[in-house]
C-alpha atoms as a PDB file:
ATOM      1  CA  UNK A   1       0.000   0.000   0.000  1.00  0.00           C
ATOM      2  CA  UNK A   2       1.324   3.350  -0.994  1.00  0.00           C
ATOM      3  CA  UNK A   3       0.179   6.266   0.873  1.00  0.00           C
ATOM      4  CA  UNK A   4      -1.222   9.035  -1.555  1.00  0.00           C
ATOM      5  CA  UNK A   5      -3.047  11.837   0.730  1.00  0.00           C
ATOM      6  CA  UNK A   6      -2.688  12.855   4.710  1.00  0.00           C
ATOM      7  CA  UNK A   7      -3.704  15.562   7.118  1.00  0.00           C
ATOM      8  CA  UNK A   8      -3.474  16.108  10.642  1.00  0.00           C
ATOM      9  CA  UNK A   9      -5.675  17.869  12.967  1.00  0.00           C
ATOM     10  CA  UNK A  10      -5.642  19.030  16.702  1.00  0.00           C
ATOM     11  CA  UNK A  11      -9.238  19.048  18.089  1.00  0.00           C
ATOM     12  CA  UNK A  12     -10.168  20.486  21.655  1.00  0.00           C
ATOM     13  CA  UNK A  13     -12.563  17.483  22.509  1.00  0.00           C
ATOM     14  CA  UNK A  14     -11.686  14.149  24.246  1.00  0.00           C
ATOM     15  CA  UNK A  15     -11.202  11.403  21.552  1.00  0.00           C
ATOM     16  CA  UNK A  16     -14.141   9.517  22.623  1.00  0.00           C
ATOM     17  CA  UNK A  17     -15.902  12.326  21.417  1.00  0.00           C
ATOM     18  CA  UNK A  18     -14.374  12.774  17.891  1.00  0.00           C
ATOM     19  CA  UNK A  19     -14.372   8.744  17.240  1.00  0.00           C
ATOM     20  CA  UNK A  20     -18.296   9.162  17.965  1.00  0.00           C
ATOM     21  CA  UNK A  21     -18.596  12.039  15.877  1.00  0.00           C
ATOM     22  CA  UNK A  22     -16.214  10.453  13.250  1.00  0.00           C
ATOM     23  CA  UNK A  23     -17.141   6.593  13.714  1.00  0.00           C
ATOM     24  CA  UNK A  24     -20.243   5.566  14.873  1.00  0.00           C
ATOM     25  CA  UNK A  25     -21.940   8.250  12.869  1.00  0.00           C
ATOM     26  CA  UNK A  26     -20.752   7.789   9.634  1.00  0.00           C
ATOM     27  CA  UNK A  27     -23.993   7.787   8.078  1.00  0.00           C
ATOM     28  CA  UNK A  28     -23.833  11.891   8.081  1.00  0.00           C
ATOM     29  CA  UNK A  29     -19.926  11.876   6.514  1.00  0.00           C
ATOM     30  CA  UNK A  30     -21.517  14.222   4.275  1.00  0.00           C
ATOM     31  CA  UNK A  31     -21.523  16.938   6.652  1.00  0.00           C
ATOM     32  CA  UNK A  32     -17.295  16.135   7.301  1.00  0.00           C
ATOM     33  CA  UNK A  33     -16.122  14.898   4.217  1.00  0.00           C
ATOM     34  CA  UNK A  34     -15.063  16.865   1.307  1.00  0.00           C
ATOM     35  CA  UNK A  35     -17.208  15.505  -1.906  1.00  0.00           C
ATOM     36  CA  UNK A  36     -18.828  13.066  -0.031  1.00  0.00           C
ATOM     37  CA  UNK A  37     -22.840  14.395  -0.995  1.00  0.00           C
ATOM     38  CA  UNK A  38     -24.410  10.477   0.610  1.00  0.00           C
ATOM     39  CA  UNK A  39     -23.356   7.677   3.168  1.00  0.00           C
ATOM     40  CA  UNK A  40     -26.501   4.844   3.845  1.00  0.00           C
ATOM     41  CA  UNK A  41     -25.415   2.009   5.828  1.00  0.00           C
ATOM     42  CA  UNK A  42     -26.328  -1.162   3.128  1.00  0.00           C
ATOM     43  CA  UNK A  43     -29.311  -3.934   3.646  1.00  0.00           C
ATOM     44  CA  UNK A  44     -28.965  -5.762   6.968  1.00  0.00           C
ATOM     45  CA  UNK A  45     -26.547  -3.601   8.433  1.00  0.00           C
ATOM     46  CA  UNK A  46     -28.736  -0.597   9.490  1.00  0.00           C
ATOM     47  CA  UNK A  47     -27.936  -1.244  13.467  1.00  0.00           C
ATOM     48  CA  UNK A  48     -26.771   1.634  15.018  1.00  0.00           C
ATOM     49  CA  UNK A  49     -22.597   2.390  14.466  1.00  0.00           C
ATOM     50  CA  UNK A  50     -19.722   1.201  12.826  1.00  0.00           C
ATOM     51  CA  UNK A  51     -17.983  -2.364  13.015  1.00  0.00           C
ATOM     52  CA  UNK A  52     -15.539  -4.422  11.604  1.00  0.00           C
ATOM     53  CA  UNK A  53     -17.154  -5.572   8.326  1.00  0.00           C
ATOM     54  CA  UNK A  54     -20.143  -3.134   8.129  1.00  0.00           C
ATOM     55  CA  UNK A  55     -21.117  -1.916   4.749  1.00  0.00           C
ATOM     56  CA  UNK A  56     -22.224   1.308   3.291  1.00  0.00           C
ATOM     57  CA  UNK A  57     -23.074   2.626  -0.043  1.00  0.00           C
ATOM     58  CA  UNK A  58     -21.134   6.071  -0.440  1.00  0.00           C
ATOM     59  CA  UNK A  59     -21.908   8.184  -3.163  1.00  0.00           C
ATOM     60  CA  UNK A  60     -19.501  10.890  -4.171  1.00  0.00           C
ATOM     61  CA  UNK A  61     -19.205  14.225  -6.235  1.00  0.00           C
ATOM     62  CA  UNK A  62     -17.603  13.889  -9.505  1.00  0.00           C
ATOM     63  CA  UNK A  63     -15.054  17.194 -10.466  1.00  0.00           C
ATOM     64  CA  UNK A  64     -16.883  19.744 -11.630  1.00  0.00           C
ATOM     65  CA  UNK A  65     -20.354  18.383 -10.829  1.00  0.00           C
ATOM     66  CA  UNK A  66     -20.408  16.281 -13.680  1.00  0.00           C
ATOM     67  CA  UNK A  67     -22.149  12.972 -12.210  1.00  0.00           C
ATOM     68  CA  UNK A  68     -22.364  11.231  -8.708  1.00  0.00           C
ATOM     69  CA  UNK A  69     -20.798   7.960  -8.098  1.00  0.00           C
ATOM     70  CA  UNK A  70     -22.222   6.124  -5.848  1.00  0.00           C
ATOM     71  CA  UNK A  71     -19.855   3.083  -4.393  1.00  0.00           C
ATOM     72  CA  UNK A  72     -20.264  -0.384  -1.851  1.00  0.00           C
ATOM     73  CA  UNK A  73     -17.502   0.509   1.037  1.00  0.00           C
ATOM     74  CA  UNK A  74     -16.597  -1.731   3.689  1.00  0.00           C
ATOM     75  CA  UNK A  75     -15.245  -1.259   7.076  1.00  0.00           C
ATOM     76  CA  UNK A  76     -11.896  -3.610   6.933  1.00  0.00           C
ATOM     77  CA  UNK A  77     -10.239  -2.473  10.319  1.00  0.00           C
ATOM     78  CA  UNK A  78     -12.158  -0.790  13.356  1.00  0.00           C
ATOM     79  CA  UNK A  79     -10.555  -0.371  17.107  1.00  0.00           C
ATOM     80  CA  UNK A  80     -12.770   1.574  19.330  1.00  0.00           C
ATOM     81  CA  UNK A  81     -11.374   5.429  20.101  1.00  0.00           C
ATOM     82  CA  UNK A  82      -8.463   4.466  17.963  1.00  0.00           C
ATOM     83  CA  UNK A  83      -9.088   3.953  14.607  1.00  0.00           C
ATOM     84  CA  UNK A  84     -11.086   2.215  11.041  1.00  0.00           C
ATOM     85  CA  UNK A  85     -10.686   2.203   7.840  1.00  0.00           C
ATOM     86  CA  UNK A  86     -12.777   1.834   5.010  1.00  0.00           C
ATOM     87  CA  UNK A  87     -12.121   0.681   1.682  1.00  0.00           C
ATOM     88  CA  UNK A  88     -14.227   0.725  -1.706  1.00  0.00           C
ATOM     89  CA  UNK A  89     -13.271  -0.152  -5.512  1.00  0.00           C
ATOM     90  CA  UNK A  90     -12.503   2.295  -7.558  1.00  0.00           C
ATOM     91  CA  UNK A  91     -10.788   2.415 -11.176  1.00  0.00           C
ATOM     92  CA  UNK A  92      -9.114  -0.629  -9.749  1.00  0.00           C
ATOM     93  CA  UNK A  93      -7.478   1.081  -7.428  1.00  0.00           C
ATOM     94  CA  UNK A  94      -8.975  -0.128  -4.135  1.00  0.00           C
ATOM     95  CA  UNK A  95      -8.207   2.695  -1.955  1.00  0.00           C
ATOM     96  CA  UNK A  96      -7.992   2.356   1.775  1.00  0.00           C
ATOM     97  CA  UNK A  97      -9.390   5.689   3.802  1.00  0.00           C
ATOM     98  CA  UNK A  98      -7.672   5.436   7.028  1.00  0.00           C
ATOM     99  CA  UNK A  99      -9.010   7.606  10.349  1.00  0.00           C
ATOM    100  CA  UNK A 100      -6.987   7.483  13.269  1.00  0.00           C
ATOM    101  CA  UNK A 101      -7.333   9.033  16.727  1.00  0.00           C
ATOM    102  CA  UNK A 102      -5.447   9.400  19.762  1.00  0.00           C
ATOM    103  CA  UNK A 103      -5.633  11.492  23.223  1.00  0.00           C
ATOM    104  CA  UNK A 104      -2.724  13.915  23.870  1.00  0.00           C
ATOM    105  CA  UNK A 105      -4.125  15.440  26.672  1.00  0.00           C
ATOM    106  CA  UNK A 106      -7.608  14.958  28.585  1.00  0.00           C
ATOM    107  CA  UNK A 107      -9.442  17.086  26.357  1.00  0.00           C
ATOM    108  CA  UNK A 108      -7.180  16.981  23.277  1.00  0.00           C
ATOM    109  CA  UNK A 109      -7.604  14.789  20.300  1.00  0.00           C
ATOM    110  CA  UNK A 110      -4.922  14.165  17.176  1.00  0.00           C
ATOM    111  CA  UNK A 111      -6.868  12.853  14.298  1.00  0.00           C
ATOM    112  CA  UNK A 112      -4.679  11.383  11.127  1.00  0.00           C
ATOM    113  CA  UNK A 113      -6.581  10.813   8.034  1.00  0.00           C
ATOM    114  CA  UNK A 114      -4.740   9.363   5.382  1.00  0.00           C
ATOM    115  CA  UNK A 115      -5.804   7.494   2.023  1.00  0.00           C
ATOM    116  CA  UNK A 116      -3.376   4.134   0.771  1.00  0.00           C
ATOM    117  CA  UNK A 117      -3.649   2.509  -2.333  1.00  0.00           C
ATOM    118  CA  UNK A 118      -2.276  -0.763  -3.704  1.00  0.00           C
ATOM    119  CA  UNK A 119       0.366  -0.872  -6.772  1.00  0.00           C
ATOM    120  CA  UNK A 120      -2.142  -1.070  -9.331  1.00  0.00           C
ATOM    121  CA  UNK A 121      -0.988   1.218 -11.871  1.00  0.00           C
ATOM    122  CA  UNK A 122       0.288   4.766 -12.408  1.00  0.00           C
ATOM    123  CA  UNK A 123      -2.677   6.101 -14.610  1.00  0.00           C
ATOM    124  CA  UNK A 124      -5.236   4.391 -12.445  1.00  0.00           C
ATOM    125  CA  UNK A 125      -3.804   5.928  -9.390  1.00  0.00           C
ATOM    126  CA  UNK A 126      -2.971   9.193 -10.687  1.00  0.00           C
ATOM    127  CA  UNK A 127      -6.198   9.282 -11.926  1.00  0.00           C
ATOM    128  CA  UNK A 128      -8.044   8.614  -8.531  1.00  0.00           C
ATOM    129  CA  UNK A 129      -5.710  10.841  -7.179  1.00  0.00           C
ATOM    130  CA  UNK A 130      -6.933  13.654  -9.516  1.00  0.00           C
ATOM    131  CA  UNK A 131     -10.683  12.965  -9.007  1.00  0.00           C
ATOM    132  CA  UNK A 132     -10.307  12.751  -5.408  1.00  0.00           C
ATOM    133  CA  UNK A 133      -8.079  15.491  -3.971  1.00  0.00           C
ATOM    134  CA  UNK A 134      -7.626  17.684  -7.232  1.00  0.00           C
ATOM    135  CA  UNK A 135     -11.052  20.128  -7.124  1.00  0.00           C
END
C-alpha cells in the first residue's frame, strides 16, 4: 500500500468524542467529508454504528459536478477510540481511507486521516488521485 493523501488535525474534545462524531456516525460523513454528498449504511446492516465488516453505499461528487458515483464501502479495520478504515473499488485502485485518533491530553484529540492505495498502476492511481483530492 502506498500512501497518496494525509492531514493532521488538533481538536479540543476528548477522543471519545471525535471517534463518535467520526465513527459511529458515519452515516452523516456528508456533513465532514469533502465531496462526499451520501453515506446509507447497506441492507442488513442498518444497526446503530460502525464495526468491523459493516457496509455502506457512499456516493460521491464527480469534479466539476459532472455525475455522482455512488460506491459499496466496507469497514476492513475498526478499534474503538483508535481507529477504522474503510475501503471501496474504484478504477481498480482499491483505496484504503484510514481515520486514526489518539488522546494527547484529557481534552485533546490528534486525528490522522490518510488514504493508501495498492500498486495497481500509475494512470489508475494518478487518476483517482486527480478525481479525489484535485477540485
Amino acid at each position: 500500500m502506498r500512501k497518496i493523501y494525509g492531514h493532521q488535525l488538533i481538536i479540543n474534545r476528548p477522543v471519545e468524542d471525535i471517534f463518535f462524531y467520526l465513527g459511529h456516525t458515519f452515516e452523516n460523513a456528508s456533513v465532514w467529508m469533502d465531496g462526499c454528498r451520501r453515506v446509507v449504511a447497506q441492507p442488513g446492516y442498518e444497526a446503530y454504528g460502525t464495526w468491523l465488516g459493516k457496509k455502506y453505499f457512499r456516493t460521491m461528487a464527480m469534479p466539476f459536478r459532472l455525475f455522482n458515483l455512488k460506491k459499496p464501502e466496507k469497514c476492513v479495520a475498526f478499534e474503538n477510540n483508535k481507529r477504522f478504515v474503510m475501503t471501496t473499488e474504484i478504477l481498480n485502485v482499491q483505496p484504503h481511507w484510514n481515520y486514526e485518533m489518539r488522546s494527547i491530553g484529557g481534552n485533546k484529540t490528534e486525528f490522522n486521516y490518510s488514504v493508501t492505495v495498492g500498486n495497481n498502476g500509475f494512470f489508475p492511481v494518478c487518476l483517482f488521485s486527480h478525481y479525489s483530492f484535485g477540485r
